[in-house]
Structure formats: C-alpha cells, structure tokens
N, C-alpha and C. Protein backbone atom coordinates (compact mmCIF):
# COMPACT_ATOMS: atom_id res chain seq x y z
N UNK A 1 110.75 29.29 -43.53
CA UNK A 1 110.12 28.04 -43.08
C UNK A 1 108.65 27.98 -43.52
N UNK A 2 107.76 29.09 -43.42
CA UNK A 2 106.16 29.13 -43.54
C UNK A 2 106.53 29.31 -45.31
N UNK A 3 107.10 29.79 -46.19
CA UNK A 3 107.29 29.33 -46.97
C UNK A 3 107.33 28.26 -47.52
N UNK A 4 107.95 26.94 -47.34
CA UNK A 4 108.39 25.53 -47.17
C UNK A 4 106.86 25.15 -47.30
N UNK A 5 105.89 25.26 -46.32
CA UNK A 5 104.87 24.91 -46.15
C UNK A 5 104.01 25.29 -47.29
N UNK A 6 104.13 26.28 -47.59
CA UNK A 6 102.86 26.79 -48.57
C UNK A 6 103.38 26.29 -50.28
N UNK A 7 104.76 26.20 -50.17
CA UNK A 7 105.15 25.13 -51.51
C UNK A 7 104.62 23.81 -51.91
N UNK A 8 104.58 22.88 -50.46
CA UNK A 8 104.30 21.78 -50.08
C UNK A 8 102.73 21.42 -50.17
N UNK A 9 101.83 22.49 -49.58
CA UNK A 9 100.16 22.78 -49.59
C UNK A 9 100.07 22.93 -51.12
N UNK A 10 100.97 23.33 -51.90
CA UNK A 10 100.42 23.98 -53.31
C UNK A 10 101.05 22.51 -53.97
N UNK A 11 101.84 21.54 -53.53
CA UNK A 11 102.40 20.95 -54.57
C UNK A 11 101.38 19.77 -54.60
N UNK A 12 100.68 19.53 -53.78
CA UNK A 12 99.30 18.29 -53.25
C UNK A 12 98.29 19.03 -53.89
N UNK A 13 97.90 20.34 -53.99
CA UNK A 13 97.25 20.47 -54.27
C UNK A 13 97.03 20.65 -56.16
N UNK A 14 98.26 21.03 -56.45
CA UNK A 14 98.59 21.02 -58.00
C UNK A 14 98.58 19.63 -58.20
N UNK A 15 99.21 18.61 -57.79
CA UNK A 15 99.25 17.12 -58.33
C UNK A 15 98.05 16.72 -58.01
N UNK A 16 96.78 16.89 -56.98
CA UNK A 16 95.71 16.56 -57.13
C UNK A 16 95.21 16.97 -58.34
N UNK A 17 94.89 18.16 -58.41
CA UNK A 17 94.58 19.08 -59.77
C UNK A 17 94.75 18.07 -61.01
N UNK A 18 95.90 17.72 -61.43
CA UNK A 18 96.83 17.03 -62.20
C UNK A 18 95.79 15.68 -62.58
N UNK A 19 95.92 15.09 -61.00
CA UNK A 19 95.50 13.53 -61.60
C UNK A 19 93.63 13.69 -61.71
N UNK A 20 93.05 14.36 -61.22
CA UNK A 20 91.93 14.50 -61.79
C UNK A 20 91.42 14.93 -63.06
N UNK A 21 92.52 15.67 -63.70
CA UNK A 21 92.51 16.19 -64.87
C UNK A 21 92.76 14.54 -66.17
N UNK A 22 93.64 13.96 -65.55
CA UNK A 22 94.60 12.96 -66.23
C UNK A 22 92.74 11.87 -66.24
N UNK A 23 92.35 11.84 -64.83
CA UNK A 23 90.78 11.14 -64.75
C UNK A 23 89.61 11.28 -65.61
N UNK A 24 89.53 12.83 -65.96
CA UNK A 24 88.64 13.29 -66.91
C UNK A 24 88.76 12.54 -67.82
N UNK A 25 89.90 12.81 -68.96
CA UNK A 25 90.41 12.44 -69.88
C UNK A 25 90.23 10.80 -69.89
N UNK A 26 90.66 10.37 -68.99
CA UNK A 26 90.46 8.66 -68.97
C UNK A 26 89.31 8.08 -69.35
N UNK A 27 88.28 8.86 -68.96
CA UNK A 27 86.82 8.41 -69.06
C UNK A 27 86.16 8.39 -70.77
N UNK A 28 87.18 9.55 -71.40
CA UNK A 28 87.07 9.92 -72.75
C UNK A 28 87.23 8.56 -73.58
N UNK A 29 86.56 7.87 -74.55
CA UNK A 29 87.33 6.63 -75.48
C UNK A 29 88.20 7.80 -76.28
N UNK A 30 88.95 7.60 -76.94
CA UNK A 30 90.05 7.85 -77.75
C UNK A 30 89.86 7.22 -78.78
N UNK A 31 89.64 8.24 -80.38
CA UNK A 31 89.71 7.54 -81.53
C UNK A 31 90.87 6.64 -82.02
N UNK A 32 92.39 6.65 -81.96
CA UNK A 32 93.21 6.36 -81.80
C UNK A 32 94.06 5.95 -80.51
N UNK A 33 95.02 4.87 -80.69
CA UNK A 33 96.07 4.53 -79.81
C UNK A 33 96.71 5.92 -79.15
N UNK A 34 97.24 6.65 -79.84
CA UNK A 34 98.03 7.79 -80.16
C UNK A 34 97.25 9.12 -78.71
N UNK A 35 96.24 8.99 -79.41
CA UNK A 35 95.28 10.33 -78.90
C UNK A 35 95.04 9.67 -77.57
N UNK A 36 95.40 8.75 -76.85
CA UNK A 36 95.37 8.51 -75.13
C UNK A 36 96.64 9.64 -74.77
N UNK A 37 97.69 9.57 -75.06
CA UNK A 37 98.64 10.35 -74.52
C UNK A 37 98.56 11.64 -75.33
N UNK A 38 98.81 12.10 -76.61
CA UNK A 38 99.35 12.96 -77.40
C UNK A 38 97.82 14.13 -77.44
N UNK A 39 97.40 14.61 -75.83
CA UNK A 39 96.58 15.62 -76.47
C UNK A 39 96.70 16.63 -74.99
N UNK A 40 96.31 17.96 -74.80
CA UNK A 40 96.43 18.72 -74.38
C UNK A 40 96.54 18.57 -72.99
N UNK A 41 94.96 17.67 -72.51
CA UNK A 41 94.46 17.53 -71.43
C UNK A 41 95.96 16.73 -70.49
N UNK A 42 96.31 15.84 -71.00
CA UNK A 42 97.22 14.79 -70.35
C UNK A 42 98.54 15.71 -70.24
N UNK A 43 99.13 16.06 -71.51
CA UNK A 43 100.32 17.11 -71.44
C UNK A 43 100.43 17.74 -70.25
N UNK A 44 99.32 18.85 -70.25
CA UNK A 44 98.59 19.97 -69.04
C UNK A 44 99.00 18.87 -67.72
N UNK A 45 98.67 18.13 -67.76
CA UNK A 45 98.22 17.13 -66.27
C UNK A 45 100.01 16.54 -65.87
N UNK A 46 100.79 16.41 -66.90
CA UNK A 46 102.05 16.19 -66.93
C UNK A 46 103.48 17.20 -66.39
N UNK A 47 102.84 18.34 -67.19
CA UNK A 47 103.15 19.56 -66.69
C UNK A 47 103.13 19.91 -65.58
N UNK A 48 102.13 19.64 -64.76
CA UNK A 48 101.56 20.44 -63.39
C UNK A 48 101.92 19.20 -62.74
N UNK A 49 102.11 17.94 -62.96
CA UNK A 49 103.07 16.85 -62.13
C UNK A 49 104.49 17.10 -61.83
N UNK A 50 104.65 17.90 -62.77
CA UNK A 50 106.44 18.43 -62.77
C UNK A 50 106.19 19.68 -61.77
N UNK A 51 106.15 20.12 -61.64
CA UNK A 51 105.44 21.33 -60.91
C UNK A 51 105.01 21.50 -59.84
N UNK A 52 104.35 20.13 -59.55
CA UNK A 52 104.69 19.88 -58.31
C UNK A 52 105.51 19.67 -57.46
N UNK A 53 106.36 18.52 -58.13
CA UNK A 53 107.78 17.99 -57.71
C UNK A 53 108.56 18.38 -57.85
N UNK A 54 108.55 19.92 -58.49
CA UNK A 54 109.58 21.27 -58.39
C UNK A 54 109.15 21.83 -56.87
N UNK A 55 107.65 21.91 -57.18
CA UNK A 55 107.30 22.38 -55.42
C UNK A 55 107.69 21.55 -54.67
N UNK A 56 107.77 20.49 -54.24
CA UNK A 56 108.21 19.32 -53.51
C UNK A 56 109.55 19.53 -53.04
N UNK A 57 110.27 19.65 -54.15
CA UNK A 57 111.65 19.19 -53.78
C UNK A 57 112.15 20.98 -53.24
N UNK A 58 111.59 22.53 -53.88
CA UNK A 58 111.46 23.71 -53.03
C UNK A 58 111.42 23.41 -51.65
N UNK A 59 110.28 22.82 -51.27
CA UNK A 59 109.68 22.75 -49.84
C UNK A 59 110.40 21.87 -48.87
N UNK A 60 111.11 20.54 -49.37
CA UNK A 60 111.75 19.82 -48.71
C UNK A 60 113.29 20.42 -48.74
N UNK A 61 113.69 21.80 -49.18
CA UNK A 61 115.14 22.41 -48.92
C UNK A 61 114.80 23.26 -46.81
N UNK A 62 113.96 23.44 -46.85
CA UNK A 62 113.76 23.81 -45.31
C UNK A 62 112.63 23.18 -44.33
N UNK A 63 112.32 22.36 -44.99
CA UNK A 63 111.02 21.59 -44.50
C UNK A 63 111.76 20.33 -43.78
N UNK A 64 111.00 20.10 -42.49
CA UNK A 64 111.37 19.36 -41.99
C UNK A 64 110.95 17.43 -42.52
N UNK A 65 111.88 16.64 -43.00
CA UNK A 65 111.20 15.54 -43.73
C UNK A 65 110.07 14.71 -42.61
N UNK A 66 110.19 14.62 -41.68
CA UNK A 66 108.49 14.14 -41.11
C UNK A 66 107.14 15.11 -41.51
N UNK A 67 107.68 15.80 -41.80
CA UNK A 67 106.11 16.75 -41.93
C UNK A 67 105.87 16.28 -43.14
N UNK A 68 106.48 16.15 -44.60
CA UNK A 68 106.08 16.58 -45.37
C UNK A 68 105.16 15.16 -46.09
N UNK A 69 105.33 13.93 -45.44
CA UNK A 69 104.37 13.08 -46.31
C UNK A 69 103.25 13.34 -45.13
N UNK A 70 103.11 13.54 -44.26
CA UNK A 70 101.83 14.14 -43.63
C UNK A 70 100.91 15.46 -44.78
N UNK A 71 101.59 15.96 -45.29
CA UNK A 71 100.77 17.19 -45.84
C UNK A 71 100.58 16.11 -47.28
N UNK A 72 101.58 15.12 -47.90
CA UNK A 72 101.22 14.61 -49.29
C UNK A 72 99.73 14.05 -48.88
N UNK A 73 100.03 12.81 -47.27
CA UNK A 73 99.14 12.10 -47.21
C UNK A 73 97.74 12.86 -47.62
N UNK A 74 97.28 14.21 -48.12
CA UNK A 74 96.14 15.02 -47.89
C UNK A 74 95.48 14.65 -49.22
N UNK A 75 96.41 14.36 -50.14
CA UNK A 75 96.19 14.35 -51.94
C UNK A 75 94.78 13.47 -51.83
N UNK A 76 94.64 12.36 -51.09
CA UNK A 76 93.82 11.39 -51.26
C UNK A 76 92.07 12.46 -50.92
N UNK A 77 92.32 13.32 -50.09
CA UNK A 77 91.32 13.92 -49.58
C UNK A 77 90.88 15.23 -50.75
N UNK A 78 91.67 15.62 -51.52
CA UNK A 78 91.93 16.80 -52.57
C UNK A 78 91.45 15.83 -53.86
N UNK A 79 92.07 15.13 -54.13
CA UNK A 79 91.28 14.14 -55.32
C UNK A 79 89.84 13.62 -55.13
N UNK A 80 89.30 13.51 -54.15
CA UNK A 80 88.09 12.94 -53.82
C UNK A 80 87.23 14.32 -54.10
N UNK A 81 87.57 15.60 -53.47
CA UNK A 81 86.94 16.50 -53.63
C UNK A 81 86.54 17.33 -54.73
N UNK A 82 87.84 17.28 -55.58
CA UNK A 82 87.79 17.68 -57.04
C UNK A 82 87.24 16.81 -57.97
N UNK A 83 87.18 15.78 -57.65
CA UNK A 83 86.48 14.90 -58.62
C UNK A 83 84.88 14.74 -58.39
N UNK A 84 84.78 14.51 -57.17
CA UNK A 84 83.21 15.06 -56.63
C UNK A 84 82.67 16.83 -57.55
N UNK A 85 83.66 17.62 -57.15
CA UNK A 85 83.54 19.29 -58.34
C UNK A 85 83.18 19.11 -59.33
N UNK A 86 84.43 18.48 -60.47
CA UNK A 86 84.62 18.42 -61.73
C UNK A 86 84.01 17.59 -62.31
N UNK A 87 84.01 16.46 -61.86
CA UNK A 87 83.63 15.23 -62.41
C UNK A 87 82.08 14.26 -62.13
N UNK A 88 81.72 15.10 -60.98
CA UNK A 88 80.44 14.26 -60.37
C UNK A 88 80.25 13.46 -60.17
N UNK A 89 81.55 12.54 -59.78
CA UNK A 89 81.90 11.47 -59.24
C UNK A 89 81.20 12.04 -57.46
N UNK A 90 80.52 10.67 -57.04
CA UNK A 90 80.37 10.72 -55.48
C UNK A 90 80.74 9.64 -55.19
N UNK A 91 81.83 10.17 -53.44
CA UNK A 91 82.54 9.57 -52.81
C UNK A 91 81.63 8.08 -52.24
N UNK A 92 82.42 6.84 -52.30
CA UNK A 92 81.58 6.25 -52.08
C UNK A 92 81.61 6.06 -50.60
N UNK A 93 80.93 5.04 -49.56
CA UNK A 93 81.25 4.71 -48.00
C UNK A 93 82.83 4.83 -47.72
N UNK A 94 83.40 3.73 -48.67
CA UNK A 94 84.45 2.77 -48.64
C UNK A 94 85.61 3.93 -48.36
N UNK A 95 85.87 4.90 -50.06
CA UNK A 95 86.24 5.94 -49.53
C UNK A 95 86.55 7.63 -48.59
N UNK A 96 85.07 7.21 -48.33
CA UNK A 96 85.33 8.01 -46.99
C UNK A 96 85.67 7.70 -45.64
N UNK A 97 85.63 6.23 -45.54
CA UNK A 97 86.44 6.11 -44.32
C UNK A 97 87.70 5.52 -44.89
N UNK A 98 88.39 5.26 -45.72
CA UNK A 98 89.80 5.41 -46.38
C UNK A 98 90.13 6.83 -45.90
N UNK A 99 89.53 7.59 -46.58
CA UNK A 99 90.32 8.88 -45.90
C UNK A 99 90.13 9.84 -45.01
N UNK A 100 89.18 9.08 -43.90
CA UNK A 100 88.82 9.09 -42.79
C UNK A 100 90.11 8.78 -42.23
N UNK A 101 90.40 7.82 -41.98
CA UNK A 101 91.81 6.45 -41.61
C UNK A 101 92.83 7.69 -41.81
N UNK A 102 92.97 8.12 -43.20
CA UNK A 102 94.22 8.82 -43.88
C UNK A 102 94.53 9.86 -42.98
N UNK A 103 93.41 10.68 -42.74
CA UNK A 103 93.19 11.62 -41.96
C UNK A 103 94.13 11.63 -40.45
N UNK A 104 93.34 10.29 -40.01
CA UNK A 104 93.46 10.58 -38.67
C UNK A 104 94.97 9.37 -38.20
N UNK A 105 95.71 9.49 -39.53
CA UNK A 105 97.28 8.93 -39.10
C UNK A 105 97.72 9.87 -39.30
N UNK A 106 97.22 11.01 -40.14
CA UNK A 106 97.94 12.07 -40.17
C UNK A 106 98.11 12.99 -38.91
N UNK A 107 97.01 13.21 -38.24
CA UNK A 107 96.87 13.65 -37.35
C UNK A 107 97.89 13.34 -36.12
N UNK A 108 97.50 11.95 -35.56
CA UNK A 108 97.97 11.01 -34.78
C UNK A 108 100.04 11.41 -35.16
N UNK A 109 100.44 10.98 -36.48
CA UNK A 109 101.71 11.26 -36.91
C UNK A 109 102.36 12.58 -36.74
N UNK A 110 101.50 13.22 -36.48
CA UNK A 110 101.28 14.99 -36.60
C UNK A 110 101.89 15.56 -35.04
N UNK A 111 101.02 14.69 -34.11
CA UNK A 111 101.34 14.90 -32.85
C UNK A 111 102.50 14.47 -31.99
C-alpha cells in the first residue's frame, strides 16, 4: 500500500518535471517548423510523461481511487515551484491563491 503512494508522489512529481521541461523549451523560437517537436528537450519531457502514467496506473493497482487525484491535484503546486527553480519565472498573486484554493480542496477532500 505505502508503496502505491510513493509511485503516485513520484508520478506528479516526474510529470511536473516533464511539463516544465516541455516550458523551457517553449520559450526557445525554433529555427524550423520541425525543431518545435523533433529535439531532445521535448522527447526527454515525453518520455518522463509516459513514466509517469506507468507510475500512475502502478499506483492505482492498490491505491485507493479517491486518494489519488488528491495527490495529482499537487502537480499545480510542483510546476509553480520548479519553474520559479529552473526557469525564474515568479509566481504571480493570482497563482498563489489558485493553488492556495488547490491546496485546501485537497485537504478538505482529504478529510
């Protein structure tokens, strides 16, 4: 069962990983049509989307299904943070009480 969980913690946290990576890249212009999709960064970010949803669908074989979009709902809070890391993006008002809100249905749903 505590297994289940730590699949589930790693699969939010890999698909966060993922779409911030996929964000980097976005910000990049691209000499070509082609070179938006066909280069390492996005592949990588594609990869670790699958990877997740290998973890996902692991975690939901003993995981109880109410828990587990409570732990997805977290991605929003994991993307904000890594992109604040990586990217030096800062969170603006708006989204911190977005996932303020996110937070505390999780919570609330939790109980």
């Amino acid at each position: 069962m505590m297994r289940s969980y730590l699949y589930a913690i790693a699969a939010v946290l890999i698909s966060s990983a993922s779409q911030v990576l996929l964000k980097k890249k976005a910000n990049q212009a691209p000499r070509r049509f082609l070179d938006k999709f066909l280069n390492v960064p996005v592949i990588a970010s594609y990869v670790l989307l699958f990877a997740s949803m290998l973890l996902n669908s692991l975690a939901l074989r003993q995981m109880d299904m109410a828990v587990l979009p409570c732990i997805t709902a977290t991605s929003f809070l994991w993307i904000t943070l890594l992109s604040a890391l990586f990217l030096g993006e800062k969170p603006t008002k708006r989204k911190i009480i977005g996932i303020s809100m996110i937070l505390l249905g999780v919570l609330v749903s939790h109980l």
